[in-house]
Protein backbone atom coordinates (compact mmCIF):
# COMPACT_ATOMS: atom_id res chain seq x y z
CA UNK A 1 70.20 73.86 102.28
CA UNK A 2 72.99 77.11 101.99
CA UNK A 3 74.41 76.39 98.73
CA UNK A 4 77.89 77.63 100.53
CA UNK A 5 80.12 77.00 103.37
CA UNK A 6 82.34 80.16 104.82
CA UNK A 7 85.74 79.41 105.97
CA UNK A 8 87.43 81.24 108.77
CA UNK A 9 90.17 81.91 106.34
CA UNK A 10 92.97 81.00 103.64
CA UNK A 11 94.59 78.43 106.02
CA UNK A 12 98.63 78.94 105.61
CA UNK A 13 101.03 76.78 103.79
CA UNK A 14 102.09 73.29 105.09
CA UNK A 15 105.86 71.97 105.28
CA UNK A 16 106.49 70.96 102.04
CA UNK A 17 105.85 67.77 100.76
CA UNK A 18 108.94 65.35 101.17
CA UNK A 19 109.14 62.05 98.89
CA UNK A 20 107.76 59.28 100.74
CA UNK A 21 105.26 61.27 103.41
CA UNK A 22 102.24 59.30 104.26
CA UNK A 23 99.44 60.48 103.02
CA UNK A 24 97.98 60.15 106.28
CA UNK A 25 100.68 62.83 107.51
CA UNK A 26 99.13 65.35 105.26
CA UNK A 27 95.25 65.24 105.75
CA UNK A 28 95.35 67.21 109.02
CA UNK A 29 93.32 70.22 107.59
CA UNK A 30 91.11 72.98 108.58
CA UNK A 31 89.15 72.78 105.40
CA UNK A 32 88.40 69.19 105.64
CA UNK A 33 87.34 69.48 109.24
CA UNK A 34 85.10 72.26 107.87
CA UNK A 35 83.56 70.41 105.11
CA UNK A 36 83.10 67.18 107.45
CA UNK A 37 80.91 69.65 109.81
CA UNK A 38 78.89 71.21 107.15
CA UNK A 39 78.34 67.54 105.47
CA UNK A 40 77.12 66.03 109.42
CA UNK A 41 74.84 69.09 109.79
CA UNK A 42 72.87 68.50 106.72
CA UNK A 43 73.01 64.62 106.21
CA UNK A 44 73.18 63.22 109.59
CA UNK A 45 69.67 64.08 112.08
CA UNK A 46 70.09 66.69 114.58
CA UNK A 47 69.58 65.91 118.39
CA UNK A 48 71.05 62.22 117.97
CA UNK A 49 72.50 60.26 121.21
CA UNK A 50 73.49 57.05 118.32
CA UNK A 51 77.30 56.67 118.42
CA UNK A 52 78.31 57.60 114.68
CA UNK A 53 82.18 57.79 113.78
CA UNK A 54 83.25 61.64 112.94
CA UNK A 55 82.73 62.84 109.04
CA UNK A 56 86.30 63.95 108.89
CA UNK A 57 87.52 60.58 109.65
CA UNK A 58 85.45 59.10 107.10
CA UNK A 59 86.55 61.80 104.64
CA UNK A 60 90.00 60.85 105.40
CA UNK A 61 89.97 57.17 104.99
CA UNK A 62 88.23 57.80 101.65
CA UNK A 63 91.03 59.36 100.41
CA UNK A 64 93.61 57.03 101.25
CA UNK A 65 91.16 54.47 99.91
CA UNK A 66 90.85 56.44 96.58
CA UNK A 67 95.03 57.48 96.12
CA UNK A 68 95.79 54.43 97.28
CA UNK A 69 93.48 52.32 95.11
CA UNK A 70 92.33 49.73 98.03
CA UNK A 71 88.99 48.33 99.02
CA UNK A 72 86.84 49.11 101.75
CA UNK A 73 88.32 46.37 103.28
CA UNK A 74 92.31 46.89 102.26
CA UNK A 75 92.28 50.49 103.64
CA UNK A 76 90.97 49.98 107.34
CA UNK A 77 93.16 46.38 107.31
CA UNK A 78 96.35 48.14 106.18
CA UNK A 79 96.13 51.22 108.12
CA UNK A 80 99.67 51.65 110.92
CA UNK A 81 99.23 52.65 113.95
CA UNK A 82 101.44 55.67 112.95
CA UNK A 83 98.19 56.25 110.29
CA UNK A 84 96.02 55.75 113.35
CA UNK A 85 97.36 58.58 114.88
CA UNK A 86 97.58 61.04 111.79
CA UNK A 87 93.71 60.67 111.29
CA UNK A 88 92.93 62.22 114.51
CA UNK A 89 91.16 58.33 115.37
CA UNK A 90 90.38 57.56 119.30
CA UNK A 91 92.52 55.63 121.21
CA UNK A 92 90.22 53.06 123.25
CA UNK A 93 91.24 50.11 125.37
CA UNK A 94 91.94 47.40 122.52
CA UNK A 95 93.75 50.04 119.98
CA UNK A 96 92.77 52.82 117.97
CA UNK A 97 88.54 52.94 117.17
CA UNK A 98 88.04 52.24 113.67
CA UNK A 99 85.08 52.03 111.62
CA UNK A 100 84.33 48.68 109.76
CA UNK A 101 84.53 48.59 106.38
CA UNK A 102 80.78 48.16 105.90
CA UNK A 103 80.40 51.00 107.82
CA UNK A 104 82.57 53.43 105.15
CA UNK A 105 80.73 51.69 102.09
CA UNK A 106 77.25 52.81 103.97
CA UNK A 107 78.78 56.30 104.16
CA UNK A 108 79.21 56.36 100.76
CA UNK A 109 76.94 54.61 98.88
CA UNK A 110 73.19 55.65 101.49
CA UNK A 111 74.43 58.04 103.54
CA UNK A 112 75.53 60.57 100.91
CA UNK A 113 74.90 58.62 97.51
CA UNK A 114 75.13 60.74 94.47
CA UNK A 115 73.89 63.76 95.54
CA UNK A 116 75.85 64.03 98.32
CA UNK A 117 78.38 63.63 96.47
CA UNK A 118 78.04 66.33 94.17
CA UNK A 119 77.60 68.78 97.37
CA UNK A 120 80.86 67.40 98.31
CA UNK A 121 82.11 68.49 95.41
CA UNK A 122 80.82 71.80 95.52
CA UNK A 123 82.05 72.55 99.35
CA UNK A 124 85.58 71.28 97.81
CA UNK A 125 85.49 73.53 94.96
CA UNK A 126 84.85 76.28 97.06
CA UNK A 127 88.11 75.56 98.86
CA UNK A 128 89.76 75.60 95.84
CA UNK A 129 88.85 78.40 94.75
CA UNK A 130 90.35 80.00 98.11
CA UNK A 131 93.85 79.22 96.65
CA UNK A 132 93.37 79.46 92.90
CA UNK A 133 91.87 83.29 93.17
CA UNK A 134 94.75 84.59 90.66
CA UNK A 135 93.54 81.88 88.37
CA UNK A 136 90.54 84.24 85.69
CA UNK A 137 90.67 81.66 82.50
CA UNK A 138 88.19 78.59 82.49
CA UNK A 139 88.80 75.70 80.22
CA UNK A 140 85.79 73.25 79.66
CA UNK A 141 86.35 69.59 78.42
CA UNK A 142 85.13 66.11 78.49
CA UNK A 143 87.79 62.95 78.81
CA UNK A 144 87.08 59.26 78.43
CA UNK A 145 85.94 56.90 81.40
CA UNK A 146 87.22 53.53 80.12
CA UNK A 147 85.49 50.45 80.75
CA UNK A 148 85.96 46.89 80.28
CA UNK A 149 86.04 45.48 75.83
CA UNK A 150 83.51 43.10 77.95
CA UNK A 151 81.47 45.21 79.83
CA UNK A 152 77.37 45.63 78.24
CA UNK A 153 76.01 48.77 79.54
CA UNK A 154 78.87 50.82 78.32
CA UNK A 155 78.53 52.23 74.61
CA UNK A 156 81.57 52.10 72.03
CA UNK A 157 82.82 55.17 71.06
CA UNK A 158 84.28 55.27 67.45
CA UNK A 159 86.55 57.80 68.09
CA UNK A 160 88.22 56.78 70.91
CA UNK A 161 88.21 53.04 69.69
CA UNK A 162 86.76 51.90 73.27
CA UNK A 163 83.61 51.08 75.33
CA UNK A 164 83.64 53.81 77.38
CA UNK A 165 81.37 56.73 79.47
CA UNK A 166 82.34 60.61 79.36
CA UNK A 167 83.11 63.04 82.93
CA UNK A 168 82.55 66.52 81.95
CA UNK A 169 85.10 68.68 83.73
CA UNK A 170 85.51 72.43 84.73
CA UNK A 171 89.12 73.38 84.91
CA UNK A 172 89.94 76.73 86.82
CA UNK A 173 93.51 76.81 84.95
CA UNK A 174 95.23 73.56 86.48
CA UNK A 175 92.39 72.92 89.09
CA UNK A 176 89.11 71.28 88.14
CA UNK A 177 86.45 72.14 90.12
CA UNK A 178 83.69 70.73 89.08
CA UNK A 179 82.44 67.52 87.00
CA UNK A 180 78.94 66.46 85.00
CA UNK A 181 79.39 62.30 84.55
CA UNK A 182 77.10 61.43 81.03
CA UNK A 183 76.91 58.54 78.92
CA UNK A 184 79.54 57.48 76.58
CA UNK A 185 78.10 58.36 73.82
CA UNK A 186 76.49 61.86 74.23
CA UNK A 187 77.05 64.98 72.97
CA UNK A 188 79.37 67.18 74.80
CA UNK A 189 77.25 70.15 74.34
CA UNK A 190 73.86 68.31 75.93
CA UNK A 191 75.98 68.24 79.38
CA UNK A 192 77.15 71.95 79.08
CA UNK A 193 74.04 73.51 80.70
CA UNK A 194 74.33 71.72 83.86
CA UNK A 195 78.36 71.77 84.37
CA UNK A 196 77.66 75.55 83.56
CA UNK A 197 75.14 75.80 86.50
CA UNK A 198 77.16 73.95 88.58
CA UNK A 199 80.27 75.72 88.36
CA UNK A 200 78.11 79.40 88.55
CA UNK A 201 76.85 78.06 92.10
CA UNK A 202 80.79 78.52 93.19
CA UNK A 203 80.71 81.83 91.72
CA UNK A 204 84.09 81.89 90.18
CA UNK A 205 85.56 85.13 88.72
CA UNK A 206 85.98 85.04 84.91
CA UNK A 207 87.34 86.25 81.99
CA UNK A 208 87.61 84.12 79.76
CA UNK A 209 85.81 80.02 79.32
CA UNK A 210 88.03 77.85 76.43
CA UNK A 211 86.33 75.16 74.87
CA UNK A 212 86.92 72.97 71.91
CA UNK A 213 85.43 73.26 68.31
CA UNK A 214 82.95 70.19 69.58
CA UNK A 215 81.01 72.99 71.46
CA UNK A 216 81.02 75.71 68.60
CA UNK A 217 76.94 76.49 68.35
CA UNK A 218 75.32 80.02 69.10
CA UNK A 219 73.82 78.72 72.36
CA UNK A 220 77.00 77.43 74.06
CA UNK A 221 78.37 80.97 72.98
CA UNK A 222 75.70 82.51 74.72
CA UNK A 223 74.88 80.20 77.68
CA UNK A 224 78.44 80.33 78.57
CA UNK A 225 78.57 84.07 78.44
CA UNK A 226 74.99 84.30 80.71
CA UNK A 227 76.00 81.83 83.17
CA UNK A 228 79.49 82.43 83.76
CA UNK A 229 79.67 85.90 82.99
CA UNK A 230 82.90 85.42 80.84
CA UNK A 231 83.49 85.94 77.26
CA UNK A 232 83.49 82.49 75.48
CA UNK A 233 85.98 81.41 73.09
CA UNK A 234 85.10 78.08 71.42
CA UNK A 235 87.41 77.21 68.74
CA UNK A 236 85.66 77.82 65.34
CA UNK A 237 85.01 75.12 62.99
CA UNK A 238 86.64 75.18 59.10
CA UNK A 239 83.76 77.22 57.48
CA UNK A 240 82.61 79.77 60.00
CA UNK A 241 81.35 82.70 58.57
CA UNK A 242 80.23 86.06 60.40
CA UNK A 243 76.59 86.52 61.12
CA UNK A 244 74.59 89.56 60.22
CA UNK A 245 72.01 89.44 62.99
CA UNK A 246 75.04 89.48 65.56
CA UNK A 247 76.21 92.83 64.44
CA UNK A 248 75.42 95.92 66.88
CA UNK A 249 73.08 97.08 65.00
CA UNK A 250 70.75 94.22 64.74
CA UNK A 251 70.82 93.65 68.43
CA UNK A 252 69.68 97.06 68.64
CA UNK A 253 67.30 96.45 66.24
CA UNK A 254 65.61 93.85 68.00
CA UNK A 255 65.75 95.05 71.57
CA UNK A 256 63.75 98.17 70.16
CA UNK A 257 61.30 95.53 68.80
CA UNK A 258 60.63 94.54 71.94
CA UNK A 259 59.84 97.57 73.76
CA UNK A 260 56.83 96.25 75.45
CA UNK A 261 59.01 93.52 77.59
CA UNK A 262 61.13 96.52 78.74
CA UNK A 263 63.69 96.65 75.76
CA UNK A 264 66.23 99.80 76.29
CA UNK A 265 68.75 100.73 73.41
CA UNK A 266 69.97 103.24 75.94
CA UNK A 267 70.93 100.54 78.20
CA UNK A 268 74.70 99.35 77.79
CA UNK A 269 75.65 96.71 75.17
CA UNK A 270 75.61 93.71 77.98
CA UNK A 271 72.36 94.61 79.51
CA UNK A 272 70.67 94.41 75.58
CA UNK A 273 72.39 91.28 75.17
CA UNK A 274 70.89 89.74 78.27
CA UNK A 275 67.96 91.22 77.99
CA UNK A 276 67.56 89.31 74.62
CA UNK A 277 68.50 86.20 76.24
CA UNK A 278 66.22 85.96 78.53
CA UNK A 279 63.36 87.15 75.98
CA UNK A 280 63.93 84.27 73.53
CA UNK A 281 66.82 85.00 71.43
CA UNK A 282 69.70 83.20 72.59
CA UNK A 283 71.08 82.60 69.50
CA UNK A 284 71.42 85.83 68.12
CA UNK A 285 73.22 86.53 71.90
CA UNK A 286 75.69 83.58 70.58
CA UNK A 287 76.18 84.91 67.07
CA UNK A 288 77.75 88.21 68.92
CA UNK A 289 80.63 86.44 71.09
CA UNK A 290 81.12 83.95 67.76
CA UNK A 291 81.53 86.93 65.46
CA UNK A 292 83.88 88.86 68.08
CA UNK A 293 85.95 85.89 68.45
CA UNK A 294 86.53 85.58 63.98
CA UNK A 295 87.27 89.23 64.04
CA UNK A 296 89.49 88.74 66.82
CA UNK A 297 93.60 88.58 65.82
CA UNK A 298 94.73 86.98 68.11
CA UNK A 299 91.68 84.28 69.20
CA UNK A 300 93.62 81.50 67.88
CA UNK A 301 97.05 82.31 70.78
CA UNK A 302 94.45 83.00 72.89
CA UNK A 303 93.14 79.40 72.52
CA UNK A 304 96.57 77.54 72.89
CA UNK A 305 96.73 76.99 76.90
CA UNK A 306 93.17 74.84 76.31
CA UNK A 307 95.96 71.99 76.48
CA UNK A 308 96.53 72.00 80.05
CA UNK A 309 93.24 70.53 80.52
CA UNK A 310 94.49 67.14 78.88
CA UNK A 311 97.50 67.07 81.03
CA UNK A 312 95.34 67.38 84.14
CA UNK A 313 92.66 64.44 82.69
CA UNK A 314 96.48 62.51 82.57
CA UNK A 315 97.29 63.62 86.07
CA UNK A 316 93.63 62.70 87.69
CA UNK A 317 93.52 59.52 86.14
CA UNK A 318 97.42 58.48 87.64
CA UNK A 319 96.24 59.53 90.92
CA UNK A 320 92.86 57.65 91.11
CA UNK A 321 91.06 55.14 89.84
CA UNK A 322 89.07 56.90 87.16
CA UNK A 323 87.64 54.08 84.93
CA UNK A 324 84.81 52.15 85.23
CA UNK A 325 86.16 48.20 85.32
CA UNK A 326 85.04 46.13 87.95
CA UNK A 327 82.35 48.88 89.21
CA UNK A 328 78.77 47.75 89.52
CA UNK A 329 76.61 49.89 86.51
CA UNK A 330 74.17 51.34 88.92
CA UNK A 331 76.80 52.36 91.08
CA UNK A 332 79.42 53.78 88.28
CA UNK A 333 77.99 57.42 89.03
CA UNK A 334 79.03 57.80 92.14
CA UNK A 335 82.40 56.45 92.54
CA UNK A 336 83.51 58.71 89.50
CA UNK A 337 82.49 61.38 91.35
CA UNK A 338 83.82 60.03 94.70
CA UNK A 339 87.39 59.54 92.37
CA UNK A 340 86.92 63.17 90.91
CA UNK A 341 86.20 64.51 94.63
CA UNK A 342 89.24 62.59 96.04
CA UNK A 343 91.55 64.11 93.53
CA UNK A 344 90.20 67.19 94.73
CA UNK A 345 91.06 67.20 98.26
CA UNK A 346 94.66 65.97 97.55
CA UNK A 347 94.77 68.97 95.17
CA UNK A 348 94.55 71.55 98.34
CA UNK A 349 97.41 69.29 100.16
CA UNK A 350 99.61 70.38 97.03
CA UNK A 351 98.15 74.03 96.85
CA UNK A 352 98.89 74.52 100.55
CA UNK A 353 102.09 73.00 100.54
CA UNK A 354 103.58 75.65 98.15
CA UNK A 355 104.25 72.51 95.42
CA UNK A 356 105.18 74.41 92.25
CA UNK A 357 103.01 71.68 90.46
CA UNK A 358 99.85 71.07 92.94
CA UNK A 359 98.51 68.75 90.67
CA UNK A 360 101.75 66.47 91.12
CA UNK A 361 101.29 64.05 94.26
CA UNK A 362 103.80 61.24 93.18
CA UNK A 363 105.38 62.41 96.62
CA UNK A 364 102.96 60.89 98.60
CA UNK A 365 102.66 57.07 99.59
């Protein structure tokens, strides 16, 4: 399976979006049409004569299902005519060909199920990433899933006073673009490994990764450098103190020591580092980002727009139904990703619509 998609191009900019549009006015897109054929060619069988209802019209009535917080059954019931006709669905004899709502569950839940949901994400992110190229600062964070006082698979969380589970989210400035969903309970930094690998398949372009004094250990220092390629700045905790064996000199000192598995001091600063990385000493790589960043002036303004992430957790979480209350347990994974996905593709309607705040979609109905 390609672990990308190329599209033709940055589509242009849409009309912009006027207060009370239909949502289904503003789905007609290149990228999701895109997406939908990549998603057919590696989930659906090849050489098929079954009738099967096209993956962009599925896409699309899952995200008026999601924005507009309606059942399987609500969203194909409710749908206009005028809706009908936005979604690009065929006109037979009786009416417009819909799918039934069993059939749009099946996509979901068998068809793609979790890990087709995460590719999903992926092809999405990659989309964003079209649009949000000017965007070089990465913020990671994790934000409560709520779930029911009643609910017995759920975990209480002290802090946040509530039984709860935790999505891990990438934020490209404003845009998220990628989530890791984890018990409610875990550790942030036990889920940063595999958010980092996700988001380093989309091969975003870096410069700096903000995270918050939860993460602050030598490895996330240096798995965030490795992965990413981008200086980390994790806010330090009360305490922190600079580490001898992540001066210069020590790394220099130990990449000599280990000669025989090709060690250079010759070789410039960032090859040593990763060299010692990927011969065992991670944390030494860590304690030489942590040490630049207490040495560093001005690492504490640098660490004040790590807000914006909680504004966007606010935004995706008006916009969708991102909590966990009245959701099967088995099935909680996927429709937080489904949720997270959603918000995604209404994302690009904003982006290519020119909306000074994308992440805004009150406009739409």
């Amino acid at each position: 399976m390609d672990s990308s998609i190329e599209f033709s191009e940055k589509a242009g900019r849409i009309k912009e979006i006027e207060q009370g549009t239909s949502i289904s006015e503003s789905l007609s897109s290149s990228y999701l049409h895109t997406i939908a054929q990549k998603l057919e060619h590696e989930y659906y069988p090849t050489g098929s004569t079954r009738f099967r209802y096209p993956v962009h019209l599925l896409l699309k009535l899952l995200i008026i299902k999601c924005f507009r917080k309606q059942s399987y059954a609500r969203t194909i019931h409710l749908l206009t005519e005028e809706d009908c006709f936005h979604l690009g669905a065929q006109l037979g004899e009786d009416g417009y060909i819909l799918p039934n709502s069993a059939t749009l569950h099946y996509f979901v839940k068998y068809r793609l199920g979790v890990d087709g949901m995460k590719r999903l994400m992926h092809l999405v992110g990659e989309a964003i990433l079209l649009w949000a190229q000017d965007e070089m600062v990465g913020i990671i964070d994790s934000t409560p899933i709520e779930a029911s006082r009643y609910d017995k698979y759920a975990p209480f969380h002290p802090h946040y006073s509530v039984k709860m589970d935790k999505a891990h989210i990438f934020h490209l400035g404003p845009y998220p673009l990628a989530m890791v969903y984890s018990y409610g309970t875990d550790a942030d930094p036990s889920h940063l490994l595999p958010l980092l690998k996700r988001v380093k398949a989309l091969n975003p372009q870096l410069t700096n990764v903000l995270l918050d004094a939860g993460y602050d250990s030598f490895e996330a220092h240096a798995q965030v450098w490795y992965h990413l390629n981008a200086r980390p700045c994790i806010d330090i905790r009360e305490g922190a103190v600079l580490q001898n064996e992540g001066n210069v000199d020590r790394i220099r000192h130990w990449v000599n020591k280990l000669w025989r598995a090709g060690g250079d001091i010759h070789a410039p600063l960032a090859q040593q580092l990763r060299f010692l990385f990927q011969n065992g000493r991670v944390e030494q790589v860590g304690m030489h980002f942590r040490n630049k960043n207490l040495l560093d002036p001005e690492f504490s303004a640098l660490m004040r727009s790590r807000g914006e992430c909680e504004r966007v957790h606010a935004r995706i979480k008006a916009s969708v139904t991102f909590h966990l209350r009245r959701i099967q347990h088995e099935s909680r994974e996927l429709y937080m990703i489904l949720n997270f996905v959603v918000y995604q593709m209404l994302l690009l309607i904003g982006m290519r619509a020119g909306v000074k705040n994308p992440t805004h979609l009150s406009a739409l109905v």
